[in-house]
Protein backbone atom coordinates (compact mmCIF):
# COMPACT_ATOMS: atom_id res chain seq x y z
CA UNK A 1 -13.07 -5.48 18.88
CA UNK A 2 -11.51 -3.72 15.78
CA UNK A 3 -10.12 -5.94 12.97
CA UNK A 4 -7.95 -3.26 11.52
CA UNK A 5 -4.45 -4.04 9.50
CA UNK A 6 -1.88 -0.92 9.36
CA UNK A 7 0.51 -0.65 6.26
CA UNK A 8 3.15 1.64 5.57
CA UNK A 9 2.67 3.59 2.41
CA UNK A 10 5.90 5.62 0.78
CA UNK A 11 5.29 8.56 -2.02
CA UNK A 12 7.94 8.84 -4.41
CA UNK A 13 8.50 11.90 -6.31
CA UNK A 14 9.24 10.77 -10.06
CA UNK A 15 10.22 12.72 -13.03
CA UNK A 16 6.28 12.79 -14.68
CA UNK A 17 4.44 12.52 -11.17
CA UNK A 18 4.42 10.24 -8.26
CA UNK A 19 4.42 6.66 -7.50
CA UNK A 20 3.15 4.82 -4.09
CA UNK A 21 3.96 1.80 -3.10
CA UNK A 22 2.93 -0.64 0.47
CA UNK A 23 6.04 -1.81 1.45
CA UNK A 24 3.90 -4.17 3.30
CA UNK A 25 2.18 -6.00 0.65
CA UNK A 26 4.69 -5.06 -2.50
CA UNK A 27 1.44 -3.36 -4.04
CA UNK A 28 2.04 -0.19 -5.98
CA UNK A 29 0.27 2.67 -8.03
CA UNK A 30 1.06 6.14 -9.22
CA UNK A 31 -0.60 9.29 -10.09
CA UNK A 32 0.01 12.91 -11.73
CA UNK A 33 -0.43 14.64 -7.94
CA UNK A 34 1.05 12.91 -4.78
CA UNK A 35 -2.63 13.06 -3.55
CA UNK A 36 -3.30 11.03 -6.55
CA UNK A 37 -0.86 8.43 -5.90
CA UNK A 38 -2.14 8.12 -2.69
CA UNK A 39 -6.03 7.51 -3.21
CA UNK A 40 -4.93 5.06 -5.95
CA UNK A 41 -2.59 3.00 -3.89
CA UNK A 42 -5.13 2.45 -0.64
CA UNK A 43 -7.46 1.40 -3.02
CA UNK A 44 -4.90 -0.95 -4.78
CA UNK A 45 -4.05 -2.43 -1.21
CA UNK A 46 -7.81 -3.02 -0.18
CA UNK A 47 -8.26 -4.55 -3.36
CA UNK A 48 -5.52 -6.70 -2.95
CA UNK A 49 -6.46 -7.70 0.33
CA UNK A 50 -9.98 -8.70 -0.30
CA UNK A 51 -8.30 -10.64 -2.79
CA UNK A 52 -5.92 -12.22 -0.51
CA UNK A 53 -8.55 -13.04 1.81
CA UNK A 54 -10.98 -14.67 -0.28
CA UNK A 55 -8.15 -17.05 -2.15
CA UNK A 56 -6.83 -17.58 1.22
CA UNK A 57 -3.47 -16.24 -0.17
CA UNK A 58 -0.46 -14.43 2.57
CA UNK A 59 -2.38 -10.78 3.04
CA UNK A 60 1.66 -9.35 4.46
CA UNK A 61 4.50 -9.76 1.46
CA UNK A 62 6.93 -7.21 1.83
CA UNK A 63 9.20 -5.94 -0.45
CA UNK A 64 12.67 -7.15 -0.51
CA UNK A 65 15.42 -4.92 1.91
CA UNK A 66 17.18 -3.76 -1.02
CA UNK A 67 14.21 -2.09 -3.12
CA UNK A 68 13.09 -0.74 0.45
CA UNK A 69 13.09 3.12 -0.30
CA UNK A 70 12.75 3.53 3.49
CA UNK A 71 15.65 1.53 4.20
CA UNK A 72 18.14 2.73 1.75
CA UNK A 73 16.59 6.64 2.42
CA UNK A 74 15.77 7.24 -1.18
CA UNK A 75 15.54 10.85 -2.35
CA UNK A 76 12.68 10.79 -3.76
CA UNK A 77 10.20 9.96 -0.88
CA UNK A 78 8.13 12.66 -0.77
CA UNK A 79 5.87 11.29 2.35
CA UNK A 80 4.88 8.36 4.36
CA UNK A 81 1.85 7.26 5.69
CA UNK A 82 -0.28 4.82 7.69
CA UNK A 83 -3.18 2.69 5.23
CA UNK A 84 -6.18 1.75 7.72
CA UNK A 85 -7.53 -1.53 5.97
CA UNK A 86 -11.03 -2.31 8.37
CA UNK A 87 -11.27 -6.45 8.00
CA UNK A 88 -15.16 -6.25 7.98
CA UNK A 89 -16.87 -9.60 7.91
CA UNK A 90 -19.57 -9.94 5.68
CA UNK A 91 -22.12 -13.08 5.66
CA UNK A 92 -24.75 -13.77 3.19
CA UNK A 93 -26.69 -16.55 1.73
């Protein structure tokens, strides 16, 4: 069985570069290419996820409606994507 969580990711174009943000998790990053932005912000969300996981915090916070660039079809969204975060379980002693 696969213990995969899917996230929506949204590239916005900004006036020096891009910035990337989960609407999932409210996690963000940016970058000088939308590339850039990209790599940063999936590594910002399994980051933040490990996190979550380990202080037994809420992994899914989404961003308020109204500062949904997806909702309110802001301009600057220069792509979407899908994050793939694999929920591998580790055990040591």
């Amino acid at each position: 069985m696969e213990n995969v969580l899917i996230f929506t990711g949204v590239i916005l174009k900004e006036k020096n570069g891009y910035s990337a943000l989960c609407i999932d998790t409210d996690v963000a990053s940016d970058g000088s290419t939308a590339e850039e932005a990209k790599s940063s912000l999936i590594e910002a969300v399994n980051l933040y996820i490990e996190s979550a996981l380990e202080s037994n915090l809420p992994i899914v916070r989404p961003i308020p409606a109204a500062d949904n660039p997806v909702l309110s079809n802001d301009p600057r969204i220069a792509s979407t994507f899908k994050i793939h975060v694999d929920l591998q379980v580790h055990t040591y002693a």
